[in-house]
Structures are given as C-alpha cells and as structure tokens.
N, C-alpha and C. Protein backbone atom coordinates (compact mmCIF):
# COMPACT_ATOMS: atom_id res chain seq x y z
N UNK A 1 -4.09 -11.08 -9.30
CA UNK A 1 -3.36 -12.04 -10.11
C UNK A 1 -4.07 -13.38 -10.00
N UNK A 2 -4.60 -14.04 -10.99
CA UNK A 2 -5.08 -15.76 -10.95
C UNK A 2 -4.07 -16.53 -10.51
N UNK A 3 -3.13 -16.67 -11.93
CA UNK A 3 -1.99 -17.61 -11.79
C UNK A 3 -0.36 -16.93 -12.11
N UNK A 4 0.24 -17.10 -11.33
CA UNK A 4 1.84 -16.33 -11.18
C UNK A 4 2.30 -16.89 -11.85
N UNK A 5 3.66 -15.98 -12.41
CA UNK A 5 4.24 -16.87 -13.81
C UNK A 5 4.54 -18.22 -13.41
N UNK A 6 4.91 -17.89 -12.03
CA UNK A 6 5.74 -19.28 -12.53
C UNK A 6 5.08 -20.58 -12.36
N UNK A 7 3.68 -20.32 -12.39
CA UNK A 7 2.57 -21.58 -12.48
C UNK A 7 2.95 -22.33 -13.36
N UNK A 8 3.21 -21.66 -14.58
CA UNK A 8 3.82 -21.94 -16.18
C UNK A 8 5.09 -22.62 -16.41
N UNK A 9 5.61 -21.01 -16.13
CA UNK A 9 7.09 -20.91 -16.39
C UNK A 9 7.93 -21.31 -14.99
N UNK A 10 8.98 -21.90 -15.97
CA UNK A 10 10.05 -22.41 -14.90
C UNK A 10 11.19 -21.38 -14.76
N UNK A 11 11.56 -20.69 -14.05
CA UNK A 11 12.45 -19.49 -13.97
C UNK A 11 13.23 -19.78 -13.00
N UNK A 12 14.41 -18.58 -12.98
CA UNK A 12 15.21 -18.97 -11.78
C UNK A 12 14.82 -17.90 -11.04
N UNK A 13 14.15 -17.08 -10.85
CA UNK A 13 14.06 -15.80 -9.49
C UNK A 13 12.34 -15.26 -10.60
N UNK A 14 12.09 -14.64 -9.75
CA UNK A 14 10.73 -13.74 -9.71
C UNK A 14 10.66 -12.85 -8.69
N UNK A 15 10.74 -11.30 -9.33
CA UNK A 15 11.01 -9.96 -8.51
C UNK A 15 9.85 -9.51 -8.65
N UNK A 16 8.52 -8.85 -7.51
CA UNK A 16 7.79 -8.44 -7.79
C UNK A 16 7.43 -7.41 -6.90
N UNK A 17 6.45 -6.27 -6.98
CA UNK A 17 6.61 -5.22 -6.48
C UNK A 17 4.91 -4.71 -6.08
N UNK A 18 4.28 -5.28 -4.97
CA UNK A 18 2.69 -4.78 -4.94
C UNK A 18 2.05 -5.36 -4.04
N UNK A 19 1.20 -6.28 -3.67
CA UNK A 19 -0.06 -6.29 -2.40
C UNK A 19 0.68 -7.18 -1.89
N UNK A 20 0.65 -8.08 -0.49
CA UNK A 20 0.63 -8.74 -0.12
C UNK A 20 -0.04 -10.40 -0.21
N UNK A 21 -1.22 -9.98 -0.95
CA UNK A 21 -2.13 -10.71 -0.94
C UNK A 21 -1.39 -11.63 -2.63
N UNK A 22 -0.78 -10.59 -3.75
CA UNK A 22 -0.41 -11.02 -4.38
C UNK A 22 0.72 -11.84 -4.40
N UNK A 23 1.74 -11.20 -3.64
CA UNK A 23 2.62 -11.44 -3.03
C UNK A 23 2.97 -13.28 -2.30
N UNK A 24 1.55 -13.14 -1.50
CA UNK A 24 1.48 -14.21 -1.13
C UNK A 24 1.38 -15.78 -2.05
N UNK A 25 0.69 -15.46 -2.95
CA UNK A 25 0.26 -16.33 -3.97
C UNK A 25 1.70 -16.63 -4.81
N UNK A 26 2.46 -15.89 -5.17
CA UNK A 26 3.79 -15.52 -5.70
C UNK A 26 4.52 -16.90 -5.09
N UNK A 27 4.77 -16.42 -3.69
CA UNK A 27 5.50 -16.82 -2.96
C UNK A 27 4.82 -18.26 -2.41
N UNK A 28 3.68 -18.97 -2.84
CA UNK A 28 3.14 -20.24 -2.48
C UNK A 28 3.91 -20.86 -3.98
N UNK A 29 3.21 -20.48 -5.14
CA UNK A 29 3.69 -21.01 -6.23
C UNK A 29 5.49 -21.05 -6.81
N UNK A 30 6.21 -20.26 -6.05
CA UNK A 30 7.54 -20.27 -6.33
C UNK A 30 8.08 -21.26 -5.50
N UNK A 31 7.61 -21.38 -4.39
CA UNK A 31 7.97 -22.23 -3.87
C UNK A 31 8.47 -23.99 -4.17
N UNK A 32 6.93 -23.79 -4.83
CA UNK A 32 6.86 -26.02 -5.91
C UNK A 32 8.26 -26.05 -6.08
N UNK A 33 8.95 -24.86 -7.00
CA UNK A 33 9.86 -25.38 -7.79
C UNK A 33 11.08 -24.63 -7.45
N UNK A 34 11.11 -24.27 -6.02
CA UNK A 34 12.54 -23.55 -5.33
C UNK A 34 13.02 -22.94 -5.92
N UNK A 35 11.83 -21.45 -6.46
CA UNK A 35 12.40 -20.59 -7.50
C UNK A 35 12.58 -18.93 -6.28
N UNK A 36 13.96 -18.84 -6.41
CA UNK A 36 13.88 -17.44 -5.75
C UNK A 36 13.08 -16.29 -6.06
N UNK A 37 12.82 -15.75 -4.85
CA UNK A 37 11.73 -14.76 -5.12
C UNK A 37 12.22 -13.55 -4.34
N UNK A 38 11.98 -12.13 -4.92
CA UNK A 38 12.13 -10.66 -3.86
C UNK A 38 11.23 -10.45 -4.70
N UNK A 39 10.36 -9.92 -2.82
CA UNK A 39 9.58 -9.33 -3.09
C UNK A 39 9.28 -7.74 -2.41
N UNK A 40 8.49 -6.88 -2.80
CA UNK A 40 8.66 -5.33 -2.38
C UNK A 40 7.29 -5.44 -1.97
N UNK A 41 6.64 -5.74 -0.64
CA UNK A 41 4.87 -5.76 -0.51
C UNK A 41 4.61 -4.56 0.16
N UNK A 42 4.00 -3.51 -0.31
CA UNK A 42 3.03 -2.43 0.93
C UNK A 42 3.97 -1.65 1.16
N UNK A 43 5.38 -1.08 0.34
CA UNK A 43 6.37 -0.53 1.86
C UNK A 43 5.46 0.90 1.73
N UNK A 44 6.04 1.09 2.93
CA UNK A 44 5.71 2.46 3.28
C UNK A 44 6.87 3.32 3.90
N UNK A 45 8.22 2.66 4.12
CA UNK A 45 8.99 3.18 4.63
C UNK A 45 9.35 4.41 5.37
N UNK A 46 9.73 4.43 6.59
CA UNK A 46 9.79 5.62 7.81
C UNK A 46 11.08 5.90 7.85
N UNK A 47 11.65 7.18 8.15
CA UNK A 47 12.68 7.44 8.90
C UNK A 47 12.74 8.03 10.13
N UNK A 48 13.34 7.75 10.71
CA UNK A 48 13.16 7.94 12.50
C UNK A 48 14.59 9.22 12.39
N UNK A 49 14.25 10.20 12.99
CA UNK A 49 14.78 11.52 13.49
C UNK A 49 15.24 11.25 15.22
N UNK A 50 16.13 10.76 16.13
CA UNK A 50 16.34 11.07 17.67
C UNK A 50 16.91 12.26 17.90
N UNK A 51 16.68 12.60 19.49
CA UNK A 51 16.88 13.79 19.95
C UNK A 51 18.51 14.37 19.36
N UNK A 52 19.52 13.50 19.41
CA UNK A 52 20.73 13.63 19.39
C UNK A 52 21.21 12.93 17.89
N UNK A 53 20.50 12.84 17.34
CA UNK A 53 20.40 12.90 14.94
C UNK A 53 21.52 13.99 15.24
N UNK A 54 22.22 13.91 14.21
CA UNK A 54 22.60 14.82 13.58
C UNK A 54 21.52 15.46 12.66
N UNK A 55 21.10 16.69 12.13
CA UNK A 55 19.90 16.87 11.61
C UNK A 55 20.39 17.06 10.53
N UNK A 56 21.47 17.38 10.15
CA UNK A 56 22.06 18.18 8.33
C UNK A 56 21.88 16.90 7.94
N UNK A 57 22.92 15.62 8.40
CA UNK A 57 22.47 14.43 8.08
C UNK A 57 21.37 13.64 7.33
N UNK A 58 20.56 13.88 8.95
CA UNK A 58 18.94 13.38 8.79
C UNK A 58 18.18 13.81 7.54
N UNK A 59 18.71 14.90 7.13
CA UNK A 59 17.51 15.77 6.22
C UNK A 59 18.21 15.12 5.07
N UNK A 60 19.72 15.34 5.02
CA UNK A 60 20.36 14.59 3.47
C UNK A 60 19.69 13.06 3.09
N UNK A 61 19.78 12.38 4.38
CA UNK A 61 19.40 10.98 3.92
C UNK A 61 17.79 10.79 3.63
N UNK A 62 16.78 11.58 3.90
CA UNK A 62 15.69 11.74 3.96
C UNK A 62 15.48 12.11 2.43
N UNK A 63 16.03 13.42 1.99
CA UNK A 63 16.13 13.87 0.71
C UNK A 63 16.33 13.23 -0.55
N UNK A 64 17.33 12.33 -0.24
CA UNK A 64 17.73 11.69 -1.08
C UNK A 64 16.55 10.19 -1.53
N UNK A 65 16.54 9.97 -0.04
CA UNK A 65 15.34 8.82 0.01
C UNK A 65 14.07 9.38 -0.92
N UNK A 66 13.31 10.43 -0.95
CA UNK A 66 12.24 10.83 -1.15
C UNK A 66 12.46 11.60 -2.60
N UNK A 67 13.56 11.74 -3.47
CA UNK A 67 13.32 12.26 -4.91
C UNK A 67 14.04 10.91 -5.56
N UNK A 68 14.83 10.19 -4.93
CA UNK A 68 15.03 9.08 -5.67
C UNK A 68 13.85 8.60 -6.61
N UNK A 69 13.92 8.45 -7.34
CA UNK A 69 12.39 7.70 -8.57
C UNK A 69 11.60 8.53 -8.30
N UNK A 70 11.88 9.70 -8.16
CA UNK A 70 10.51 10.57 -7.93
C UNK A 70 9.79 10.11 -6.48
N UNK A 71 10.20 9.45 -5.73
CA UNK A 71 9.21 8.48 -4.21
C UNK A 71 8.53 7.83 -5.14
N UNK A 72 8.50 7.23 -6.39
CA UNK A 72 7.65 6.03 -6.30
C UNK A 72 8.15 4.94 -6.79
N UNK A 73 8.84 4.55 -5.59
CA UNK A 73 9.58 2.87 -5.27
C UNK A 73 8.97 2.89 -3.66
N UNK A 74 9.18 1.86 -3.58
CA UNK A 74 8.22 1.15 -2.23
C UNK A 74 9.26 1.18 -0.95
N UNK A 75 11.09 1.16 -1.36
CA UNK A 75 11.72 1.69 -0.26
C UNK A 75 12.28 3.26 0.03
N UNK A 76 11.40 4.07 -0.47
CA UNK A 76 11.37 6.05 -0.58
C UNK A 76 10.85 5.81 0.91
N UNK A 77 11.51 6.93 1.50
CA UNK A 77 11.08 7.99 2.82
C UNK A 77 9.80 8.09 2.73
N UNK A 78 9.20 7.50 3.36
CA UNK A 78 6.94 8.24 3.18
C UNK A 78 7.24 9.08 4.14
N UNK A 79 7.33 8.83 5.38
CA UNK A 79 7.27 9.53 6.39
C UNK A 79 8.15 9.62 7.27
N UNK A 80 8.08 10.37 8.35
CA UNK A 80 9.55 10.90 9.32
C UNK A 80 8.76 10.48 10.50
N UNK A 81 9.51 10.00 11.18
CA UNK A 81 8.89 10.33 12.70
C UNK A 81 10.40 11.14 13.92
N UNK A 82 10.11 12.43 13.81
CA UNK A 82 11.21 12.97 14.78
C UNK A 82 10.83 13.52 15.86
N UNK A 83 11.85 13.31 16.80
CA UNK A 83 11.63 13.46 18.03
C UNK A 83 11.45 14.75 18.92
N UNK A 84 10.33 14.97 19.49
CA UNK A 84 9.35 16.68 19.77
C UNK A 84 10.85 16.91 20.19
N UNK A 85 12.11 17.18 21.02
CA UNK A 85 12.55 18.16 21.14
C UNK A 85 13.46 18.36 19.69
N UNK A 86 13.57 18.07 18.57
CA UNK A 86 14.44 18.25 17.63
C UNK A 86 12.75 18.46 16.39
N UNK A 87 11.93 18.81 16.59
CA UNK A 87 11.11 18.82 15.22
C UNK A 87 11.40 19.92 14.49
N UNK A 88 11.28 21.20 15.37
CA UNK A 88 11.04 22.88 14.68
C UNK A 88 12.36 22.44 13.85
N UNK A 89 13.40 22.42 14.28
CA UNK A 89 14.86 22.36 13.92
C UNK A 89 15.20 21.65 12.63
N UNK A 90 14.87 20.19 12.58
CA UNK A 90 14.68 19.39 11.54
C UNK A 90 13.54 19.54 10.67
N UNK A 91 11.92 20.09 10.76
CA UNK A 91 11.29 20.85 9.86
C UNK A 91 11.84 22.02 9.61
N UNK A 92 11.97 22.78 9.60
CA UNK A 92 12.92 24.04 9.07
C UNK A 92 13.87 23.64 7.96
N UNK A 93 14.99 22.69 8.44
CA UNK A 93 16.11 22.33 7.31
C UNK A 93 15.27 21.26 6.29
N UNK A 94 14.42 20.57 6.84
CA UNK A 94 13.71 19.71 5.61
C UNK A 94 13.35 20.95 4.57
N UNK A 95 12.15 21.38 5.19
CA UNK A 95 11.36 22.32 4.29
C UNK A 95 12.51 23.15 3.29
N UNK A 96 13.56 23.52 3.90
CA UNK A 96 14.46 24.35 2.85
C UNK A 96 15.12 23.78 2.05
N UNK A 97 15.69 22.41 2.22
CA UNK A 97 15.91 21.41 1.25
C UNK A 97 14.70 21.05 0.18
N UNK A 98 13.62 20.65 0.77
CA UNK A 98 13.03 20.40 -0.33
C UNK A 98 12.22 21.51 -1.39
N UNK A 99 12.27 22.78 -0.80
CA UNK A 99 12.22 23.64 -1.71
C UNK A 99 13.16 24.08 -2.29
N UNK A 100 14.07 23.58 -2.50
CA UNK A 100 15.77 23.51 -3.12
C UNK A 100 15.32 22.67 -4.07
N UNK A 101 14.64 21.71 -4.12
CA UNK A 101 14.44 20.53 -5.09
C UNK A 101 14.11 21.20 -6.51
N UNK A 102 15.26 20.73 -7.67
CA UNK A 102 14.42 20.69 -9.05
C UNK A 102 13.66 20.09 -9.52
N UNK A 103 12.44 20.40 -9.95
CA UNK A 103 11.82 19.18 -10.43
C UNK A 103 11.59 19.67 -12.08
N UNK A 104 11.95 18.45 -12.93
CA UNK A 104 11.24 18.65 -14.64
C UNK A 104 11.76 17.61 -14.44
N UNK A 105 11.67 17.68 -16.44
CA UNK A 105 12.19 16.56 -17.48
C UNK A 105 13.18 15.68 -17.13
N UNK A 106 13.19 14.55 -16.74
CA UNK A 106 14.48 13.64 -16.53
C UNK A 106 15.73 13.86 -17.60
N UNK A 107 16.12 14.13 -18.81
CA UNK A 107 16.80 14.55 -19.44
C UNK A 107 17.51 16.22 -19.58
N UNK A 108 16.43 17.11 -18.56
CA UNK A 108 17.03 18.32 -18.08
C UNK A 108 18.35 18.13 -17.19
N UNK A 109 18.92 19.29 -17.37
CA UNK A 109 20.57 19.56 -16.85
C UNK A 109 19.81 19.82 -15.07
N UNK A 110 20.68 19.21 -14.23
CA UNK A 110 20.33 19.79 -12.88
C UNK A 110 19.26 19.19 -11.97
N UNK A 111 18.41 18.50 -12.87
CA UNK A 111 16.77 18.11 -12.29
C UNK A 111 17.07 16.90 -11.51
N UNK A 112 16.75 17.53 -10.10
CA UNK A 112 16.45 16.20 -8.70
C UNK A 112 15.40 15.58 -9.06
N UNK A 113 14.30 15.69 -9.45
CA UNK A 113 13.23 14.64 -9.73
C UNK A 113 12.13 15.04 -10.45
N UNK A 114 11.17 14.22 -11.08
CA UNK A 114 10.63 14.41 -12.47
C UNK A 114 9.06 14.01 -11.77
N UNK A 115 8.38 14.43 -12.84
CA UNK A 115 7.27 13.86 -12.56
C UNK A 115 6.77 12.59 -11.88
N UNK A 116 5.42 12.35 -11.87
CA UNK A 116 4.64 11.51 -11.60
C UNK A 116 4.87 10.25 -13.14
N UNK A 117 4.60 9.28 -12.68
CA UNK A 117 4.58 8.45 -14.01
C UNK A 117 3.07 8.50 -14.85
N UNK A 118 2.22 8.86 -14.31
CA UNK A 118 1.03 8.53 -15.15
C UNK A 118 -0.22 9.51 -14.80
N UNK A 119 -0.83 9.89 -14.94
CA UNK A 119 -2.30 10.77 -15.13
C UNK A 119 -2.96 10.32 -13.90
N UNK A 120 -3.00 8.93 -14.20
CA UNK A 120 -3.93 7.68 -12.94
C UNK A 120 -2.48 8.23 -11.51
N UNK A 121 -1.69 8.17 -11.66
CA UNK A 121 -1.14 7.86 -10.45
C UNK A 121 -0.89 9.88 -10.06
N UNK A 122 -0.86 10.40 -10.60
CA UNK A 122 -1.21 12.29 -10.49
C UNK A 122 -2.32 11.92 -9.66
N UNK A 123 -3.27 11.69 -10.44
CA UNK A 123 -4.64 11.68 -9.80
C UNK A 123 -4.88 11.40 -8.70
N UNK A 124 -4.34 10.10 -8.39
CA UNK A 124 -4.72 8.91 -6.90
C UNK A 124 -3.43 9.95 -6.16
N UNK A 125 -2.44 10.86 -6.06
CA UNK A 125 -1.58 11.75 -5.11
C UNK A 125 -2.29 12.99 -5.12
N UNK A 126 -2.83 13.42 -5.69
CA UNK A 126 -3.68 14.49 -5.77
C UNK A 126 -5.19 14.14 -4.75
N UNK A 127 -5.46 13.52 -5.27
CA UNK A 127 -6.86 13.11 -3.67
C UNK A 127 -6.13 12.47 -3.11
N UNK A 128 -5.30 12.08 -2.28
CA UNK A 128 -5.05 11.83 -1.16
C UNK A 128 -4.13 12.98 -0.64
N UNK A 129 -3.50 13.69 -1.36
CA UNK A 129 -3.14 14.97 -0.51
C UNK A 129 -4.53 15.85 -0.35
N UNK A 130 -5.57 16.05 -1.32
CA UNK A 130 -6.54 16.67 -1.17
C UNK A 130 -7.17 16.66 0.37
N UNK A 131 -7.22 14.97 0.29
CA UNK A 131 -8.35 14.75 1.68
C UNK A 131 -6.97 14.55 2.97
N UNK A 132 -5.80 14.68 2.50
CA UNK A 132 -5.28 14.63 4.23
C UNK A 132 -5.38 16.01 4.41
N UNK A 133 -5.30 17.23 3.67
CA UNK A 133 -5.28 18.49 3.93
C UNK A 133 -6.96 18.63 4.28
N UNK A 134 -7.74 18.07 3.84
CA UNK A 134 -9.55 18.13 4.57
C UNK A 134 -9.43 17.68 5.70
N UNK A 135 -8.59 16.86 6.12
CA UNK A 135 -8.53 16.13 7.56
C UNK A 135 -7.99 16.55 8.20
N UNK A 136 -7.52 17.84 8.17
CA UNK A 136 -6.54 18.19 9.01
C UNK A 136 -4.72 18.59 8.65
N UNK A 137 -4.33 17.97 7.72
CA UNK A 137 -2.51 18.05 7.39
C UNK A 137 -2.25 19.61 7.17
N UNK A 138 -1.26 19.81 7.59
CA UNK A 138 -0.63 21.03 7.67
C UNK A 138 0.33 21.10 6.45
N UNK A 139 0.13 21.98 5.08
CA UNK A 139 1.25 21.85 3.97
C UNK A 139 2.34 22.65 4.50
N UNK A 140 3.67 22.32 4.90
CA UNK A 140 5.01 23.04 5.14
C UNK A 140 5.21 23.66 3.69
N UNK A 141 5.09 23.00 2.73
CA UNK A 141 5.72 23.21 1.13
C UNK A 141 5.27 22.41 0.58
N UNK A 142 5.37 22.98 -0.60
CA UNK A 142 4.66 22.33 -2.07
C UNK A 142 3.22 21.81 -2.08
N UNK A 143 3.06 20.91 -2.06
CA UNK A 143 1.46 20.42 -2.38
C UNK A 143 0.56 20.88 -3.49
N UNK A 144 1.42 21.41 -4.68
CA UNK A 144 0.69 22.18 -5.64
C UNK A 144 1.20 21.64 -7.09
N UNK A 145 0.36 21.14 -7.78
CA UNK A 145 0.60 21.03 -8.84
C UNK A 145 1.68 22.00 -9.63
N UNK A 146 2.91 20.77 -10.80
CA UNK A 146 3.62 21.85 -11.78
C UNK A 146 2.94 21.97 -13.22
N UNK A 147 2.59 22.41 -13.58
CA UNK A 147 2.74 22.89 -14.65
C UNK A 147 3.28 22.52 -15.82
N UNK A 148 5.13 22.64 -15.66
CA UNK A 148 5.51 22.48 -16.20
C UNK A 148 6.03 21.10 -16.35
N UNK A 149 6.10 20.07 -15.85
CA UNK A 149 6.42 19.06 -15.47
C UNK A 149 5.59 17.76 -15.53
N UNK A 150 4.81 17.95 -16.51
CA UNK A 150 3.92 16.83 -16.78
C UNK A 150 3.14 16.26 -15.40
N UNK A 151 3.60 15.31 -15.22
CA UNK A 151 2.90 15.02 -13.89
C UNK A 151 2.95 15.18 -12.45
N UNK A 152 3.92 16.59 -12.46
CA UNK A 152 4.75 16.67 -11.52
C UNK A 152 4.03 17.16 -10.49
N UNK A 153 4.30 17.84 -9.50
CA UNK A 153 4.03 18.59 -7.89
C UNK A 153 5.19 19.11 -7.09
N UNK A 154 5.06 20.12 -6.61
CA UNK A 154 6.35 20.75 -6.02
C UNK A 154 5.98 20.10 -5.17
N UNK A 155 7.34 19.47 -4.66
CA UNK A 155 8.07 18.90 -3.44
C UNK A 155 7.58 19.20 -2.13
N UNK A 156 6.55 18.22 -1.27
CA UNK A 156 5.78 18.66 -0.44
C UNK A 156 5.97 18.22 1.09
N UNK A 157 5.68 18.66 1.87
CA UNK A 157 5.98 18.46 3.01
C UNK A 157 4.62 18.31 4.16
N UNK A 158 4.33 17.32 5.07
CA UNK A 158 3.03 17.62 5.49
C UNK A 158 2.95 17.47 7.02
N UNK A 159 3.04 17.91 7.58
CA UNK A 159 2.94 17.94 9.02
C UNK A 159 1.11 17.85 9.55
N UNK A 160 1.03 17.52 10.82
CA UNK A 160 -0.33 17.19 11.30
C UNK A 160 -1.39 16.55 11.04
N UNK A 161 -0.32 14.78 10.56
CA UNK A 161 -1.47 13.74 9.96
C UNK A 161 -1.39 12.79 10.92
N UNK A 162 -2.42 12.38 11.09
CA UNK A 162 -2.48 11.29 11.68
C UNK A 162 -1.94 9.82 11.29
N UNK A 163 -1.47 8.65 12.24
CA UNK A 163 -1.44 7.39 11.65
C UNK A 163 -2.47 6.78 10.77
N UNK A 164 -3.58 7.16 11.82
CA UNK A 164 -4.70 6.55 11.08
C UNK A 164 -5.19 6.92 9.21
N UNK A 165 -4.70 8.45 8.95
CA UNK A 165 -4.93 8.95 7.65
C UNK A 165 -4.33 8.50 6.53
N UNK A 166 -5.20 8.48 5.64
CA UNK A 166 -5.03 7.64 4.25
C UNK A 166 -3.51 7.90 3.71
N UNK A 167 -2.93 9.06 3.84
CA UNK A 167 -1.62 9.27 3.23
C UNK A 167 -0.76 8.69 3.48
N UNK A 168 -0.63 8.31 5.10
CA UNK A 168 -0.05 7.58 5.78
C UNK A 168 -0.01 6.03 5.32
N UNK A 169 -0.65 5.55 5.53
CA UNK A 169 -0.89 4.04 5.64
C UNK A 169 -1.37 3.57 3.82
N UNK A 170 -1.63 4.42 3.12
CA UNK A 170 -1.70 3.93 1.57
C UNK A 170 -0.39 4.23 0.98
C-alpha cells in the first residue's frame, strides 16, 4: 500500500484485513485524524486441546472454527496444539468430524463449506499442502482436491508438521 485511505479521506473507522507492515502504515495515518481502526494482521489462530478438554467439545469448537468462511478469515482454527496424553483420542473424533463435512455450492441444501475463493488462492493451498506433505506432514483426511466444488478440497487434517513449516506460520 503507498498511501491509506485515509491519507485522503476523512472517515470515521477503517477495517482492514492483511500484513502487518500494511497494517502498520494504516494505523500511523489513522491516527492524524483519531480515526478508529480494526485491524486483522497475520492471524494464524491456534486452539489449545488440555489433558482434561472435554474432547466432543474441543472438536465442535474447532469444527466450527475451521469451515466457518471456508478457514479463510484470519480468526479460523489453523492449528491445534493438544496435549500427548489426549491426541489419539481427539485425532480420531476430529478426523471423523471432518470427514462428516459437506463441502459444495454455498446455495446447496446441507453444505458446511464451499470452496476456495479463487484459482490464485486453490493454487497458493495446494503447494503449501504439497510441500508440507514433501516435508514430512502426515494427511489424517482429505488433502485432495474436489472436483465438484470449484475450488474446493476435502476437509483436511495434517499431523507431523513442524512449527518451523510453511503451513504453519503462512
């Protein structure tokens, strides 16, 4: 971004949703003129699983987090972190939930979540599941292109990534 609207424009709020770096600039220039600002920078959002979760729970609120907008809003479930004596237990009920998931047409009867929004953004989830599964990720479910669903992918699950791996942290 050069110049943020409200370099220009005089507004009362500016909601924006992307880098930090943009973010930042946002939030220098809103400032001049004590214009409210939310902003959504980088999320990556986690949910934490403890030994003593309820797990039917855990998996509902997880579920819900992760087909909301399809996961692409910046506060969706990316990742779980649960605790080694509750994993087998809570992978098991994930994985069967999310192969429960409908996915098509947003205007279909029944459908939990719809495609991808765009070709470009298929693409950029498609190599980065590509190369966390080269690096090592373990697919529980899905990871496979639909078909039928324009830009869609069955509902995937990935165990054995690292922090450091691109799926993670992009």
């Amino acid at each position: 971004i050069r110049r943020p609207a409200t370099h220009w424009l005089i507004c009362t709020q500016v909601s924006m949703t992307g880098s930090v770096a943009t973010g930042k600039s946002i939030m220098k220039s809103a400032a001049e003129h004590m214009t409210k600002v939310s902003l959504e920078l980088g999320g990556k959002a986690p949910a934490i699983v403890c030994a003593d979760a309820d797990l039917d729970l855990a998996v509902k609120g997880v579920l819900a987090s992760r087909i909301c907008f399809s996961g692409q809003v910046c506060n969706c479930c990316e990742r779980v972190y649960v605790h080694e004596s509750v994993k087998e237990a809570f992978l098991q009920k994930l994985v069967a939930a999310m192969e429960g998931v409908k996915v098509g047409a947003p205007a279909d009867d029944g459908v939990d979540c719809c495609g991808l929004v765009s070709s470009a953004q298929f693409d950029k989830v498609k190599g980065m599941l590509d190369r966390a599964v080269a690096a090592g990720a373990k697919v529980e479910c899905g990871g496979t292109p639909l078909t039928n669903v324009g830009y869609g992918f069955a509902p995937t699950v990935l165990t054995n990534v690292k922090q450091s791996d691109e799926i993670v942290q992009e």
